[in-house]
PDB file of N, CA and C in Angstrom:
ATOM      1  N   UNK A   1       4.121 -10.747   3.759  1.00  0.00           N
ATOM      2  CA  UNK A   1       3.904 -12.098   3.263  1.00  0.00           C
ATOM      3  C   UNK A   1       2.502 -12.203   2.664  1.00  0.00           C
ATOM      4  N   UNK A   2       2.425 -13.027   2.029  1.00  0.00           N
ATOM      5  CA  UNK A   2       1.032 -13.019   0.883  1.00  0.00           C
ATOM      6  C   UNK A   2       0.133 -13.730   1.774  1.00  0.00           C
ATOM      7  N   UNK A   3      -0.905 -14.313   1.657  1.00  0.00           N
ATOM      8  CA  UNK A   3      -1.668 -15.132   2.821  1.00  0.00           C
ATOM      9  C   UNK A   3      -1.594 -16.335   2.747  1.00  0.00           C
ATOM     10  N   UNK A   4      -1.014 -16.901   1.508  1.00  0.00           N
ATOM     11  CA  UNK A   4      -0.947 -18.249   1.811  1.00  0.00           C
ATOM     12  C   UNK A   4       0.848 -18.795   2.507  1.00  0.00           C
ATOM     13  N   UNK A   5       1.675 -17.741   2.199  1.00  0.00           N
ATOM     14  CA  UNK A   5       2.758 -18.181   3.028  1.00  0.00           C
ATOM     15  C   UNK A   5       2.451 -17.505   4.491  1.00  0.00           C
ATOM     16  N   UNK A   6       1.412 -17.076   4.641  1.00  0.00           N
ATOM     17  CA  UNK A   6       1.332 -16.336   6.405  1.00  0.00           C
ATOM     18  C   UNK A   6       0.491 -17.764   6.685  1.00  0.00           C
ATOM     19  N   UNK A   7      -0.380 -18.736   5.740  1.00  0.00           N
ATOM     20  CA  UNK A   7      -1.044 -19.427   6.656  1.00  0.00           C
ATOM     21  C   UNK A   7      -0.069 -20.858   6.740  1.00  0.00           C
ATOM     22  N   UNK A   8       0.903 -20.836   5.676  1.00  0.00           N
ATOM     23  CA  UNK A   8       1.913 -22.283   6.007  1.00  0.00           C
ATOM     24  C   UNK A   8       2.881 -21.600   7.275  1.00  0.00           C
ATOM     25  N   UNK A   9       3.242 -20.572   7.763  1.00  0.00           N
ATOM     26  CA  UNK A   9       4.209 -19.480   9.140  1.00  0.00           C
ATOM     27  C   UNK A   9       3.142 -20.334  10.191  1.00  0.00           C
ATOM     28  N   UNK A  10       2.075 -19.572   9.990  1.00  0.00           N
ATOM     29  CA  UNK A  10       1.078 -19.815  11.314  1.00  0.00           C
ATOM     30  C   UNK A  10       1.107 -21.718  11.132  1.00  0.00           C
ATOM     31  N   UNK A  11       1.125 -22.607  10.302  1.00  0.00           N
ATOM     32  CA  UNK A  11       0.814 -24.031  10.897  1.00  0.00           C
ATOM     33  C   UNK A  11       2.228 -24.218  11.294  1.00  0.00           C
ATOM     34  N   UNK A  12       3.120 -24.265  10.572  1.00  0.00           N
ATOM     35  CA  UNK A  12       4.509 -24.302  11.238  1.00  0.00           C
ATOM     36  C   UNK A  12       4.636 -23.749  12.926  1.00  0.00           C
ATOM     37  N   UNK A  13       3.925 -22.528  12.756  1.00  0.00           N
ATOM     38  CA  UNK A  13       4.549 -22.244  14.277  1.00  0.00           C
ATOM     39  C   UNK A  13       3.094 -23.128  15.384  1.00  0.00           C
ATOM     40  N   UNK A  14       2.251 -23.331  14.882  1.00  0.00           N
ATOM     41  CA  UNK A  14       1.321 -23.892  15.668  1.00  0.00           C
ATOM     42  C   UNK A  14       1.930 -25.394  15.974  1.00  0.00           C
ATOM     43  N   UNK A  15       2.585 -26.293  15.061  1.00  0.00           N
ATOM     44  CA  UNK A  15       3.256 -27.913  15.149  1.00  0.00           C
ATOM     45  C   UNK A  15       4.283 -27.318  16.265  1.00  0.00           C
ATOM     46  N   UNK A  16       5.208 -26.348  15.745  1.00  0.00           N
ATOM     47  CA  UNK A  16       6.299 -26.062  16.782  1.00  0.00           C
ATOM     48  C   UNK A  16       5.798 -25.596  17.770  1.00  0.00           C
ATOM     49  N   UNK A  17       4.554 -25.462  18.550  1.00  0.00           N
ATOM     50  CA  UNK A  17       4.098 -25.059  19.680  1.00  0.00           C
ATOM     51  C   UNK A  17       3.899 -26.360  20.656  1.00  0.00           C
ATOM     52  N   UNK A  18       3.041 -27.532  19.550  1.00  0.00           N
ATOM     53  CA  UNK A  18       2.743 -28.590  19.732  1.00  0.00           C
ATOM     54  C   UNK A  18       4.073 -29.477  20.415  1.00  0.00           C
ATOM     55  N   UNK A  19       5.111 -29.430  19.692  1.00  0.00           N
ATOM     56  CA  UNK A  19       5.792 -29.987  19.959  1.00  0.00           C
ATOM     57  C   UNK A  19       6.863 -29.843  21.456  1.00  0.00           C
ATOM     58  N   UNK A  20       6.741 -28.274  21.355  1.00  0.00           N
ATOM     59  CA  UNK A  20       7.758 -28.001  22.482  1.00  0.00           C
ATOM     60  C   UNK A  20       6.631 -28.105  24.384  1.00  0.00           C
ATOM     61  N   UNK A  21       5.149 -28.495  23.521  1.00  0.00           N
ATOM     62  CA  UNK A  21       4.203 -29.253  24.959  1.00  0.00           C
ATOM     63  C   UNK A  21       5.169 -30.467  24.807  1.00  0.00           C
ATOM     64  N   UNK A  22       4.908 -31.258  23.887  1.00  0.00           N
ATOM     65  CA  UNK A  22       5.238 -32.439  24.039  1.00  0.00           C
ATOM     66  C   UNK A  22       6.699 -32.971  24.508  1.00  0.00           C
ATOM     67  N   UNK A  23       7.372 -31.992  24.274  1.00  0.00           N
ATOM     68  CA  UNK A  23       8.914 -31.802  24.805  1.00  0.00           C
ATOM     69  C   UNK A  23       9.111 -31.992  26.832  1.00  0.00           C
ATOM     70  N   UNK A  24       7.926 -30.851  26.982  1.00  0.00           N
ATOM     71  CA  UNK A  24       7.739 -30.452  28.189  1.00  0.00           C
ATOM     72  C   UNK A  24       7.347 -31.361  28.884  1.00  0.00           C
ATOM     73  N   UNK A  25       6.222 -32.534  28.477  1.00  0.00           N
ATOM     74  CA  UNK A  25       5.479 -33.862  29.205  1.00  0.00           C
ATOM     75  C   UNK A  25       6.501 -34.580  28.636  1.00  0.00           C
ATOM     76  N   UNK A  26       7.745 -34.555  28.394  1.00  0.00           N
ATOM     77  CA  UNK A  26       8.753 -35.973  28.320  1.00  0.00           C
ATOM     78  C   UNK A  26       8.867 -36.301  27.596  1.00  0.00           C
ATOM     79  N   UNK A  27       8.583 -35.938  26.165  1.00  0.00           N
ATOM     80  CA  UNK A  27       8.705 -36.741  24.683  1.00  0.00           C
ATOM     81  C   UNK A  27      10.076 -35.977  24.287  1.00  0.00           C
ATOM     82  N   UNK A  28      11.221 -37.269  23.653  1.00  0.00           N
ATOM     83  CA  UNK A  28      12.417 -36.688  22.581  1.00  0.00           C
ATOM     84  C   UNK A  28      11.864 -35.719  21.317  1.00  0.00           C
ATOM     85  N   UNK A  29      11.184 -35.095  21.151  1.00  0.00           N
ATOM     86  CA  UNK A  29      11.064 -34.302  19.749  1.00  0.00           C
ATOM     87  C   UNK A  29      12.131 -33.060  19.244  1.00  0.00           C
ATOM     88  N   UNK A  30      13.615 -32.831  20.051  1.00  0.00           N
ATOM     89  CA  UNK A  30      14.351 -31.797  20.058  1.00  0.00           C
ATOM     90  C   UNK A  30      14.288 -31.675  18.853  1.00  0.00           C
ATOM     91  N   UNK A  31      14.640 -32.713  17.895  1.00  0.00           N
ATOM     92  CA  UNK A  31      14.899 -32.721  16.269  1.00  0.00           C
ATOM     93  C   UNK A  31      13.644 -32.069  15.445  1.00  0.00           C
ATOM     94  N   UNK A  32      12.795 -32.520  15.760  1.00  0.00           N
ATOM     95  CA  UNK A  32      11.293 -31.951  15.416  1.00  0.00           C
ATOM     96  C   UNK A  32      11.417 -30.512  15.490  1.00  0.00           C
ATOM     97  N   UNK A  33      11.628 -30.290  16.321  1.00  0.00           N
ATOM     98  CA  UNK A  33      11.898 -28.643  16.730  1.00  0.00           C
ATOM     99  C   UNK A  33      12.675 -28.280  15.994  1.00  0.00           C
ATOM    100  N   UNK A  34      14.020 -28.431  16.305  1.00  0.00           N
ATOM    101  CA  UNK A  34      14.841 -27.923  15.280  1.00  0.00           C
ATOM    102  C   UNK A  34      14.876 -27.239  14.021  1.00  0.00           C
ATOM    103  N   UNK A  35      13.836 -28.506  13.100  1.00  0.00           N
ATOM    104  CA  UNK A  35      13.853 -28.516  11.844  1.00  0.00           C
ATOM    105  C   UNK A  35      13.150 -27.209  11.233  1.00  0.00           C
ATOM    106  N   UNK A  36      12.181 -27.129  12.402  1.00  0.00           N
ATOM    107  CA  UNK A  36      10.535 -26.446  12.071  1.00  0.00           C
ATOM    108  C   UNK A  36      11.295 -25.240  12.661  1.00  0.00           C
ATOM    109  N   UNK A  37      11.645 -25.209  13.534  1.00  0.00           N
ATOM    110  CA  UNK A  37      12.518 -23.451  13.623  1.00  0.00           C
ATOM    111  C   UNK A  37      13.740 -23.191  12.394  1.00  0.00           C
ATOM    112  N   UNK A  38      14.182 -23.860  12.164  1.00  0.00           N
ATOM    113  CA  UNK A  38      14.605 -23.519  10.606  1.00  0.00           C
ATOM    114  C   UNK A  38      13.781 -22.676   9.672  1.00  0.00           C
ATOM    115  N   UNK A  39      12.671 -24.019   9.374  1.00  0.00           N
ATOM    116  CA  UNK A  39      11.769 -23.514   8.571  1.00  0.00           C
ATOM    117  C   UNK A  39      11.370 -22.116   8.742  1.00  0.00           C
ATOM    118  N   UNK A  40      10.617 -22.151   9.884  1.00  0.00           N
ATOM    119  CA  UNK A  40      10.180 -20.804  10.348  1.00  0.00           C
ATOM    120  C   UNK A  40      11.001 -19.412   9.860  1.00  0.00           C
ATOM    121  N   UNK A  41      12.385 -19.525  10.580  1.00  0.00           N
ATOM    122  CA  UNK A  41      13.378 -18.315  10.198  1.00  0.00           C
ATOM    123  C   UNK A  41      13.602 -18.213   8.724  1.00  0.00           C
ATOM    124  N   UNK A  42      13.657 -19.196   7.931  1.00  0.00           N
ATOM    125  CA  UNK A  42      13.996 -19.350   6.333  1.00  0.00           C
ATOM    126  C   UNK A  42      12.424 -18.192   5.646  1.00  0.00           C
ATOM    127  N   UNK A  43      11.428 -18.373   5.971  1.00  0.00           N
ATOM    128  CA  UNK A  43      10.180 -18.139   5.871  1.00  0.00           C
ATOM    129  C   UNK A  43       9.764 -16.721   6.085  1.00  0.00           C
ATOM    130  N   UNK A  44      10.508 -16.240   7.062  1.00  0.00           N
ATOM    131  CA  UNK A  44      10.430 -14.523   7.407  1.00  0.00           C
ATOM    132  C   UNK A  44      12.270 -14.118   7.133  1.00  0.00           C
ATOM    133  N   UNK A  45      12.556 -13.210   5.927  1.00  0.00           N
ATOM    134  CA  UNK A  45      13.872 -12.628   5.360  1.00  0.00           C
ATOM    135  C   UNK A  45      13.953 -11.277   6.213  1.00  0.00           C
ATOM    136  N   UNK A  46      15.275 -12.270   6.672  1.00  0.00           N
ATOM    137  CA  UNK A  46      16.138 -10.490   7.660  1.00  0.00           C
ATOM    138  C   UNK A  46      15.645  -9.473   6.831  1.00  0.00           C
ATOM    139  N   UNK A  47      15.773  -8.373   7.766  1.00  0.00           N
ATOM    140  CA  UNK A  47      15.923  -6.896   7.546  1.00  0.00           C
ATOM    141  C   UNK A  47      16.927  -5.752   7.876  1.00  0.00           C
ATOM    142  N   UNK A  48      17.102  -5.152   7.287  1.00  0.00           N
ATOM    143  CA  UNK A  48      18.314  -4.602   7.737  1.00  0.00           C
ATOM    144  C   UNK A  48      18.072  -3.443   8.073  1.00  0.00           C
ATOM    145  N   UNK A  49      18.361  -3.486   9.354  1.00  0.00           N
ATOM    146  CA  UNK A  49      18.150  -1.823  10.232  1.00  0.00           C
ATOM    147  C   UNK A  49      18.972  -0.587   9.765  1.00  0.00           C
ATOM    148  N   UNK A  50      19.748  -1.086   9.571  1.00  0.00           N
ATOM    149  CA  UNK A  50      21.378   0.386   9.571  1.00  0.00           C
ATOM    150  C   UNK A  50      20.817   0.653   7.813  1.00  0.00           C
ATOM    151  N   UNK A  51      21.687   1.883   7.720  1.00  0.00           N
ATOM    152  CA  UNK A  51      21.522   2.798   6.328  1.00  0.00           C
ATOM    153  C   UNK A  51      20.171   3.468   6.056  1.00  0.00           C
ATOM    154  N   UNK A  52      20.384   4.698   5.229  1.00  0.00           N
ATOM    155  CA  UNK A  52      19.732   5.181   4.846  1.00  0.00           C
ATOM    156  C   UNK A  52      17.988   4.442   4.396  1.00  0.00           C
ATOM    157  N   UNK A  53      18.113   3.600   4.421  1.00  0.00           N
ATOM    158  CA  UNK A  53      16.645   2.980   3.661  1.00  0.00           C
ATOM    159  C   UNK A  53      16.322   1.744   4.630  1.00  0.00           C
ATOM    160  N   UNK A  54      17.272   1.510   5.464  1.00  0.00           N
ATOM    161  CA  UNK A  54      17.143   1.213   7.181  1.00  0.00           C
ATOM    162  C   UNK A  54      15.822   0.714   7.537  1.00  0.00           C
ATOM    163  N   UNK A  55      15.639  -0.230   8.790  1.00  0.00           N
ATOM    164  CA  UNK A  55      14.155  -0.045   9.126  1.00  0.00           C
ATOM    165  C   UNK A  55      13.899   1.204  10.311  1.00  0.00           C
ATOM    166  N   UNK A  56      15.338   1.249  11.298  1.00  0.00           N
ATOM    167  CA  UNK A  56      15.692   2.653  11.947  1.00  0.00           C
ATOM    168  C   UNK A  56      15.114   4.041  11.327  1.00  0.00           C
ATOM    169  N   UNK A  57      15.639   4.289  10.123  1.00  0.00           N
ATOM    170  CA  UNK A  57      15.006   5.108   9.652  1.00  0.00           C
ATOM    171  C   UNK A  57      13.618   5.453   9.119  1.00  0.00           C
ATOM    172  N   UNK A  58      13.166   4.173   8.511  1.00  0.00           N
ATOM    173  CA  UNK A  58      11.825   4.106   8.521  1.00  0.00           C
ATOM    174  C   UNK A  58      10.774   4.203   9.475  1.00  0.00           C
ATOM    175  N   UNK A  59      11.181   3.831  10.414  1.00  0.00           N
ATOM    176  CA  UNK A  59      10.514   3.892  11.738  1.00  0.00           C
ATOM    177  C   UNK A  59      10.468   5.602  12.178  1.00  0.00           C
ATOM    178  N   UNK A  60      11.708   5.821  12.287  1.00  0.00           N
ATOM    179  CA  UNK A  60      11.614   7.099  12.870  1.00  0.00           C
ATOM    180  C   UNK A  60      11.061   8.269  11.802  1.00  0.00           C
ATOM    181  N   UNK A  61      11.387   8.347  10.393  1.00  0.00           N
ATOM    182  CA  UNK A  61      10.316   8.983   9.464  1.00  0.00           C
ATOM    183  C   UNK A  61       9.025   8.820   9.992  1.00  0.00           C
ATOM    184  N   UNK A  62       8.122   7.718  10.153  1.00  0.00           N
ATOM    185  CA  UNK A  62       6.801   7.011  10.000  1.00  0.00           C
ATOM    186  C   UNK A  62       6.109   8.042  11.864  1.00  0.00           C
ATOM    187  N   UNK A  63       7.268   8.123  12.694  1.00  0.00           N
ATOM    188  CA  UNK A  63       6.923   8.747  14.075  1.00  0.00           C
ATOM    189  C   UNK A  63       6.820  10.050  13.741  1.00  0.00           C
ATOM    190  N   UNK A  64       7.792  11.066  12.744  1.00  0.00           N
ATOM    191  CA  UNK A  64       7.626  12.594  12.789  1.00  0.00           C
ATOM    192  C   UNK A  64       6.783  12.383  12.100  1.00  0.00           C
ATOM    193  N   UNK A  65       5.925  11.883  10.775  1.00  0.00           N
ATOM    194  CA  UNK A  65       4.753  11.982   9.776  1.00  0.00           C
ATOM    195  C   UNK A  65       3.735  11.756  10.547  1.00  0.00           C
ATOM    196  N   UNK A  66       3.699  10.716  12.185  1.00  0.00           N
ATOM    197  CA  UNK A  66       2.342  10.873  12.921  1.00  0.00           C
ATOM    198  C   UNK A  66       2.400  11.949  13.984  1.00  0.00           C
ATOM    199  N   UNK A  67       3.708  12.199  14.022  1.00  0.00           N
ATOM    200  CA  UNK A  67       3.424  13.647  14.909  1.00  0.00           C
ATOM    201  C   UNK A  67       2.992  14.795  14.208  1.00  0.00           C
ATOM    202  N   UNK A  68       3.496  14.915  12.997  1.00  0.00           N
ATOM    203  CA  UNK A  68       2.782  16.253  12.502  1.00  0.00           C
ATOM    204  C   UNK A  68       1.738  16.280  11.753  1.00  0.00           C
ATOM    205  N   UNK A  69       1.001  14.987  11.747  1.00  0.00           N
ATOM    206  CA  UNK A  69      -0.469  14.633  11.302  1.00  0.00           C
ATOM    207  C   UNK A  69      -1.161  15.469  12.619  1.00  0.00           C
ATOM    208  N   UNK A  70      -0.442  14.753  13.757  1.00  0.00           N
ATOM    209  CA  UNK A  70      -1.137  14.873  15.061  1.00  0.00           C
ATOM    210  C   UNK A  70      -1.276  16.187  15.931  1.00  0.00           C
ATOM    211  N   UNK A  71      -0.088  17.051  15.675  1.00  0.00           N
ATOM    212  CA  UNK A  71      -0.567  18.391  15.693  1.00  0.00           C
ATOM    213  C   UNK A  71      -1.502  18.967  15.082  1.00  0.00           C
ATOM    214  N   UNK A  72      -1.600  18.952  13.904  1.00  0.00           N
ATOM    215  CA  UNK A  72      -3.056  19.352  12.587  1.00  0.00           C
ATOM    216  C   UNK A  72      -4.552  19.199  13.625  1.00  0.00           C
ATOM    217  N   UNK A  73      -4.250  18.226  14.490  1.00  0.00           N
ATOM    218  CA  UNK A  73      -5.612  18.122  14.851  1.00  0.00           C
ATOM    219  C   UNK A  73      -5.949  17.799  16.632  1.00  0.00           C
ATOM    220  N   UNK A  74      -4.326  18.022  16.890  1.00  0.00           N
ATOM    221  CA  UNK A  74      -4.393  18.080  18.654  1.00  0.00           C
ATOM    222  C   UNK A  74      -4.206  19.244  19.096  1.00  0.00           C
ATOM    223  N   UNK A  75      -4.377  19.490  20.329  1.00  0.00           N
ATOM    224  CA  UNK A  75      -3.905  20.865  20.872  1.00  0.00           C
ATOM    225  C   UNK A  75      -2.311  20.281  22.025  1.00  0.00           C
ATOM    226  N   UNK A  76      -2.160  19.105  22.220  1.00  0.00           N
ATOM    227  CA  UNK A  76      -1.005  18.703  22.836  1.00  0.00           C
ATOM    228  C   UNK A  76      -0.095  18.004  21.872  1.00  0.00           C
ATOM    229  N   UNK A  77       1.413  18.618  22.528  1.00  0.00           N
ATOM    230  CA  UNK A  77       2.619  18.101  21.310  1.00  0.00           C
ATOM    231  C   UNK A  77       2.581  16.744  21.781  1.00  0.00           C
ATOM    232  N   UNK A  78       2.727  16.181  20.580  1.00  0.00           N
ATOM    233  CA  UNK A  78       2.897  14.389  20.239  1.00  0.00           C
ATOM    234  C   UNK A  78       4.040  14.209  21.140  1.00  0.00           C
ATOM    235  N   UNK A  79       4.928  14.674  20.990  1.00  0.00           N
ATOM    236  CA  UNK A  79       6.721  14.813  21.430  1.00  0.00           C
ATOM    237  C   UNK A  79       6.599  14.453  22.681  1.00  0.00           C
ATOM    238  N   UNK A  80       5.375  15.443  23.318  1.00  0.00           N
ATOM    239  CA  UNK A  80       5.419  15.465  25.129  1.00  0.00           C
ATOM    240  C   UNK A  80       4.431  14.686  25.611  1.00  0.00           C
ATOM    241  N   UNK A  81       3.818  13.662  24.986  1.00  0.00           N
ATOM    242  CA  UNK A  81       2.821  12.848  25.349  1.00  0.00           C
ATOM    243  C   UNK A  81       3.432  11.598  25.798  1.00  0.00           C
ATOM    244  N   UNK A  82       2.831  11.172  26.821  1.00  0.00           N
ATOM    245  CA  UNK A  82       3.578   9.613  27.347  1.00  0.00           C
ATOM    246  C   UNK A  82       3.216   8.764  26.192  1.00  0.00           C
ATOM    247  N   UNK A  83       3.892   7.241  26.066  1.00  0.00           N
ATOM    248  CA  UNK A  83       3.535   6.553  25.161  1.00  0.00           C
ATOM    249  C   UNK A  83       2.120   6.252  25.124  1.00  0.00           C
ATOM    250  N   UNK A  84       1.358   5.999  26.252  1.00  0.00           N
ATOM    251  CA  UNK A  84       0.075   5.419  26.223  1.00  0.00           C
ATOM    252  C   UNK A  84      -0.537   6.634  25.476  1.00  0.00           C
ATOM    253  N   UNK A  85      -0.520   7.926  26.064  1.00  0.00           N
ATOM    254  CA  UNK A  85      -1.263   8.960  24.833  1.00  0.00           C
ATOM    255  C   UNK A  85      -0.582   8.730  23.555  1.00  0.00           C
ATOM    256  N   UNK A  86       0.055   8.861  23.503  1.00  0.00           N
ATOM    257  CA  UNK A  86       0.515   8.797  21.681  1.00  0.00           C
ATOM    258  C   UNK A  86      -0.163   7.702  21.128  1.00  0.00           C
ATOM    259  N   UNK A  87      -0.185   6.420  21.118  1.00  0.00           N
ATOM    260  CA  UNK A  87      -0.929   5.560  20.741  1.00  0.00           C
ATOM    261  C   UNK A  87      -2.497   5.626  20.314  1.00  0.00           C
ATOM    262  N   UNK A  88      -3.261   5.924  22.029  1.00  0.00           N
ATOM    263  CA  UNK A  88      -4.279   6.389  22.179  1.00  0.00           C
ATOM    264  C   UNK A  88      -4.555   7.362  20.894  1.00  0.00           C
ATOM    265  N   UNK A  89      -4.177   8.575  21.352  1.00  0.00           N
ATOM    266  CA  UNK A  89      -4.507   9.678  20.162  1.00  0.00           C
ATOM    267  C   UNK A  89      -4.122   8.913  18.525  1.00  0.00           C
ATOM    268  N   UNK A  90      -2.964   8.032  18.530  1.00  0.00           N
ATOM    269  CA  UNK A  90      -2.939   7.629  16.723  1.00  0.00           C
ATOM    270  C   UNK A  90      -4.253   6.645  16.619  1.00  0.00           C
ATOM    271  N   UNK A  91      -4.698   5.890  17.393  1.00  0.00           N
ATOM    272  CA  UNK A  91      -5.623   5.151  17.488  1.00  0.00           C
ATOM    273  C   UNK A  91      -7.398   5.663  17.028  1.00  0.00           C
ATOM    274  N   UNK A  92      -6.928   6.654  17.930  1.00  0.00           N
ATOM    275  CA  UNK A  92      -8.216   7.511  17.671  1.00  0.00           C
ATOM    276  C   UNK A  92      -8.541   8.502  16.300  1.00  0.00           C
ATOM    277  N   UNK A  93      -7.613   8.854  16.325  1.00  0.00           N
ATOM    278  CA  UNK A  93      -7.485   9.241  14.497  1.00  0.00           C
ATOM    279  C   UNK A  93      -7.710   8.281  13.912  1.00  0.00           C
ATOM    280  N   UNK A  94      -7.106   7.080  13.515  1.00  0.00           N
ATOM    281  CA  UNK A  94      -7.646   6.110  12.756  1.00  0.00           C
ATOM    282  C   UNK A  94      -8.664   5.697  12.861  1.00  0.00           C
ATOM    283  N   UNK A  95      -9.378   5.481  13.594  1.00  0.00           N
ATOM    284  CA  UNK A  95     -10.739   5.269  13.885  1.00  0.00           C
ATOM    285  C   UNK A  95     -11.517   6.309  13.015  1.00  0.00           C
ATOM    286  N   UNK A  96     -11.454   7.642  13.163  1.00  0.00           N
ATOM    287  CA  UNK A  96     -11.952   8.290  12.731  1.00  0.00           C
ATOM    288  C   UNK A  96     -11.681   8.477  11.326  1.00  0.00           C
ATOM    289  N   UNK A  97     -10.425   8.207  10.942  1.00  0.00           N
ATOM    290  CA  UNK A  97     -10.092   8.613   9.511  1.00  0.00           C
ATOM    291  C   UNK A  97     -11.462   7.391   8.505  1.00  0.00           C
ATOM    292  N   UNK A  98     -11.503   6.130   9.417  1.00  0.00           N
ATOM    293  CA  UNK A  98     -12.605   4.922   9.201  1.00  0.00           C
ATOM    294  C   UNK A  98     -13.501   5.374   8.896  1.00  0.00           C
ATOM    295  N   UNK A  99     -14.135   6.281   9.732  1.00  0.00           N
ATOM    296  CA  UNK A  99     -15.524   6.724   9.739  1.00  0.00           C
ATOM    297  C   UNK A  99     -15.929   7.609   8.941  1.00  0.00           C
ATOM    298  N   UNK A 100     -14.682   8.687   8.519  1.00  0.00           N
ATOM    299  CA  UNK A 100     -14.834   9.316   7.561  1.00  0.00           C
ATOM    300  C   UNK A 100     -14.704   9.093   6.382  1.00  0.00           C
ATOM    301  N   UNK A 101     -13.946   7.816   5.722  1.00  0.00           N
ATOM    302  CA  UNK A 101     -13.933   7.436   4.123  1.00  0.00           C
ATOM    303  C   UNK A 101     -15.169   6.376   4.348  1.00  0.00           C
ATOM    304  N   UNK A 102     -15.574   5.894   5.481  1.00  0.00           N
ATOM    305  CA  UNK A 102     -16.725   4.896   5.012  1.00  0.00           C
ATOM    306  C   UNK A 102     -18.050   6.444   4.696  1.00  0.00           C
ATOM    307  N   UNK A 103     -18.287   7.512   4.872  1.00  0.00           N
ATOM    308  CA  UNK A 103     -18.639   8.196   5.030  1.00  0.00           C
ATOM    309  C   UNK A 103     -18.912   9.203   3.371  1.00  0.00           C
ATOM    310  N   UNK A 104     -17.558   9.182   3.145  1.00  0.00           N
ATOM    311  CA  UNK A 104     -17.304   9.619   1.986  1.00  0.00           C
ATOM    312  C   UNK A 104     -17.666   8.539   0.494  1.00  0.00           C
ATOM    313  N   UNK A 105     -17.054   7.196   1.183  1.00  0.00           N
ATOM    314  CA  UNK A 105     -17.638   6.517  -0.318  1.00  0.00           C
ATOM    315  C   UNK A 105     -19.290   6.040  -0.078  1.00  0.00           C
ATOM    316  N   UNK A 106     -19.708   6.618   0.761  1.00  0.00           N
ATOM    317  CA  UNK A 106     -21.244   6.448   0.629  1.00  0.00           C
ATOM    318  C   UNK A 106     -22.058   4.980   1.558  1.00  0.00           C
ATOM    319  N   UNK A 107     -21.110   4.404   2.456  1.00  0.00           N
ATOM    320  CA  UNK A 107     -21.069   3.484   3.406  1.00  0.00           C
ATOM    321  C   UNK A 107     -21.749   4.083   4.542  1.00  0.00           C
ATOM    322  N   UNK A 108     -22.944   2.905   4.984  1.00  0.00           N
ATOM    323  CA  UNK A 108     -23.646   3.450   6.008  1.00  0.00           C
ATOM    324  C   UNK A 108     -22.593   3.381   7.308  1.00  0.00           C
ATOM    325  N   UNK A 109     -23.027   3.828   8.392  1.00  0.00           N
ATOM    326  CA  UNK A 109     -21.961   3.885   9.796  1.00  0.00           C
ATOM    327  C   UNK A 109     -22.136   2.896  10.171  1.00  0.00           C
TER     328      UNK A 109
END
């Protein structure tokens, strides 16, 4: 989403936050709600998981391309790492990949 439809998402969902307090301390606003969860779902377009071009598949491409980044520069397989390491270690590469193009285009640290 571009930033000005991420910042009309975010007030929408901030009123619909508002409202479902006000729901909670005893106020009728069901309709209020309603409307604005409409909105909301109209605002973010399904995706479609299944097929070839899938988000399934995308996902799971996007996991073997950080595992075999992550061999290049680990000595433990990505494969056999609990989730918290896998993260950790993609985390930490990125960090570093940071440090190295601020590095390269001539950006102090």
């Amino acid at each position: 989403m571009d930033s000005a439809k991420t910042k009309e998402y975010y007030t929408g969902l901030k009123r619909h936050t508002a409202l479902v307090l006000e729901r909670i301390s005893g106020a009728d606003v069901s309709g209020d709600i309603e409307r604005i969860e409409l909105q909301l779902l109209k605002m973010l377009p399904p995706q479609e998981y299944g097929g070839a071009e899938g988000e399934e598949v995308q996902m799971i491409k996007a996991y073997e391309r950080a595992c075999a980044i992550m061999r290049q520069h680990q000595s433990k397989d990505p494969k056999m790492m609990t989730v918290l390491e896998f993260y950790e270690t993609l985390e930490s590469m990125k960090d570093a990949g940071k440090k190295y193009n601020k590095q390269l285009n001539g950006e102090p640290n």
